[in-house]
Protein backbone atom coordinates (compact mmCIF):
# COMPACT_ATOMS: atom_id res chain seq x y z
CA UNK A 1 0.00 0.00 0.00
CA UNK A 2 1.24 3.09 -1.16
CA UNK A 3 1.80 5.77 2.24
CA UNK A 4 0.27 8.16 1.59
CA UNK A 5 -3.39 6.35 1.48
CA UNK A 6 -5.31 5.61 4.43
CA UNK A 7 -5.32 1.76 5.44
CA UNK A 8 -9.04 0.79 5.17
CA UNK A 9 -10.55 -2.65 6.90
CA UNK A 10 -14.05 -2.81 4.98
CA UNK A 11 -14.79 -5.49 7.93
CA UNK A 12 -14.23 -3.64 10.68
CA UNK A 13 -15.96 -0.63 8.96
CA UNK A 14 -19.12 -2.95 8.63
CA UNK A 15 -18.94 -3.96 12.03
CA UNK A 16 -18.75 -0.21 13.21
CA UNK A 17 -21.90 0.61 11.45
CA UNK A 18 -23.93 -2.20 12.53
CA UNK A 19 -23.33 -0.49 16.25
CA UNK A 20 -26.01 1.47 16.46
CA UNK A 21 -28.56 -1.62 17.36
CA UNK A 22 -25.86 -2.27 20.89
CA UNK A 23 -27.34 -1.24 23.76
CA UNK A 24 -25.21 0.99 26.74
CA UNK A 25 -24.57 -1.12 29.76
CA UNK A 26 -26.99 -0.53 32.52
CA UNK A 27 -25.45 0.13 36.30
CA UNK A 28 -26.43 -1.69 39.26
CA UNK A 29 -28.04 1.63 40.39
CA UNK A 30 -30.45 1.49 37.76
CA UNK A 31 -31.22 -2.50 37.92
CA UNK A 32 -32.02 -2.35 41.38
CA UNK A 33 -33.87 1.00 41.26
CA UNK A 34 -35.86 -0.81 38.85
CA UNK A 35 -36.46 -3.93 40.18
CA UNK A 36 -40.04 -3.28 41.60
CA UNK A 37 -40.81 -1.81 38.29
CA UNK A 38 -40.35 -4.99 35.99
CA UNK A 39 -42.19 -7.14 38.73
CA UNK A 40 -44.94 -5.03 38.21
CA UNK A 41 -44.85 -5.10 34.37
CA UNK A 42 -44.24 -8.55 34.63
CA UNK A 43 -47.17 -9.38 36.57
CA UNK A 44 -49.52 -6.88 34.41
CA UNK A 45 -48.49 -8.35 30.87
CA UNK A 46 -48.84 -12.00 32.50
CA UNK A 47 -52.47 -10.91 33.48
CA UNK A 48 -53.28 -10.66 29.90
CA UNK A 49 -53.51 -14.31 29.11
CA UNK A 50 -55.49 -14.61 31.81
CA UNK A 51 -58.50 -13.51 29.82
CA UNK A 52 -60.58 -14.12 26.67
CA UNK A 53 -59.27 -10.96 25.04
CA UNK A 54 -56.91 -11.09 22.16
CA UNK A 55 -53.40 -10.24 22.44
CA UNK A 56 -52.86 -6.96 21.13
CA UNK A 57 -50.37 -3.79 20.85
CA UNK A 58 -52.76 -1.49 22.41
CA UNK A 59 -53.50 -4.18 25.24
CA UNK A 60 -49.68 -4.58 25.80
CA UNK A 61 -49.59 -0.28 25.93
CA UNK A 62 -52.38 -0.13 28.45
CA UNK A 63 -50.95 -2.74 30.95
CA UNK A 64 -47.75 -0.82 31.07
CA UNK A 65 -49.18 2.29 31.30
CA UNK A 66 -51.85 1.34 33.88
CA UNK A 67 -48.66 0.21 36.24
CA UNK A 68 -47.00 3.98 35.31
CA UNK A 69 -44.56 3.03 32.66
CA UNK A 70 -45.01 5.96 29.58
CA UNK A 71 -43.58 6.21 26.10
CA UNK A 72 -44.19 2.03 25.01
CA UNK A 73 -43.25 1.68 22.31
CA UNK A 74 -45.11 -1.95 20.39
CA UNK A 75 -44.14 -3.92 17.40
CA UNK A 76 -46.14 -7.49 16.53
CA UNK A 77 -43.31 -10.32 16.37
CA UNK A 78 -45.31 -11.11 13.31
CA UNK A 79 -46.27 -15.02 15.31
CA UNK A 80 -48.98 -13.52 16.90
CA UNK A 81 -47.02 -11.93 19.91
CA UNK A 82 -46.15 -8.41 21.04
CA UNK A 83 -42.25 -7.04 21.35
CA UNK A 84 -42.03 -4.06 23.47
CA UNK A 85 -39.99 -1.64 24.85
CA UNK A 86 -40.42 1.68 27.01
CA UNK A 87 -38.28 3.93 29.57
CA UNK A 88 -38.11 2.57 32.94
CA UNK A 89 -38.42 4.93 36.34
CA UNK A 90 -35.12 4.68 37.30
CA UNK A 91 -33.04 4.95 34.13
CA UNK A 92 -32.57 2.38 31.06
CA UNK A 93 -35.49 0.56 29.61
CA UNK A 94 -37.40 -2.53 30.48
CA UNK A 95 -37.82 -4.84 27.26
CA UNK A 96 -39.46 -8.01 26.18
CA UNK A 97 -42.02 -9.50 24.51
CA UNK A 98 -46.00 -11.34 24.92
CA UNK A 99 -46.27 -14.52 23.06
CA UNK A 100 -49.24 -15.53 21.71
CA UNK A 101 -49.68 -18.53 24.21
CA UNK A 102 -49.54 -15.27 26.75
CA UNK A 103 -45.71 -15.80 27.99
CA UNK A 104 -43.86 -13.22 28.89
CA UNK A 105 -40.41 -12.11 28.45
CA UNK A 106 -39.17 -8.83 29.97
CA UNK A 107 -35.91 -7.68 31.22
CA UNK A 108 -33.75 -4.33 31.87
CA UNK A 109 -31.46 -2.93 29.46
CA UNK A 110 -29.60 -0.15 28.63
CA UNK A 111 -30.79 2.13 25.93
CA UNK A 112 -29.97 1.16 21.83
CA UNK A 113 -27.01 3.42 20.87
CA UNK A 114 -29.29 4.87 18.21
CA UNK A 115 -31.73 5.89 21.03
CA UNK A 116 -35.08 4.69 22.35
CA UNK A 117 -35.35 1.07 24.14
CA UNK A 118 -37.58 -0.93 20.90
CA UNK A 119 -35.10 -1.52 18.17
CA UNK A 120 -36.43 -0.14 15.01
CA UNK A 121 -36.65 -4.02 13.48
């Protein structure tokens, strides 16, 4: 390679551009300060296989909101389930998913790199 041209890795370049799906790390501060938070989501988003409703976005929105989480963000998993993602109290986000069968899935996380806590796909 000649010196006076920049070295270029297209790999590494690839890799650097896919980074904006990572998420930060989340500190214990904000795990623990959220702790009562995702038991609470938890427990709401279970409750919704309890009944003879339908699994839905807007279901999945109202049983976050109704234990104070704002700003949920849904997406269908395209199997009949709900992914979602929203702020929690304490910093970070709480994220997961409702399958169809009514199972639930939700953890903390720190936020995508590109913002927000639902990656865009």
């Amino acid at each position: 390679m000649p010196a006076d041209c920049v070295p270029y890795d297209p790999e590494h370049a690839m890799e650097q551009n896919e980074r904006y799906r990572d998420r930060a790390p989340l500190d214990d501060s904000a795990m623990a300060g959220n702790a009562d938070a995702l038991e609470q989501a938890t427990a709401a988003l279970e409750a919704l296989g309890e009944g003879d409703e339908p699994l839905t976005e807007d279901g999945v929105e109202r049983a976050l909101a109704d234990v104070g989480l704002e700003h949920v963000r849904t997406r269908g998993d395209g199997a009949g389930g709900v992914r979602f993602g929203v702020g929690a109290p304490a910093g970070g986000c709480m994220v997961g998913s409702v399958a169809a069968d009514g199972s639930v899935s939700a953890e903390l996380a720190g936020v995508i790199l590109d913002g927000g806590c639902l990656p865009a796909h």
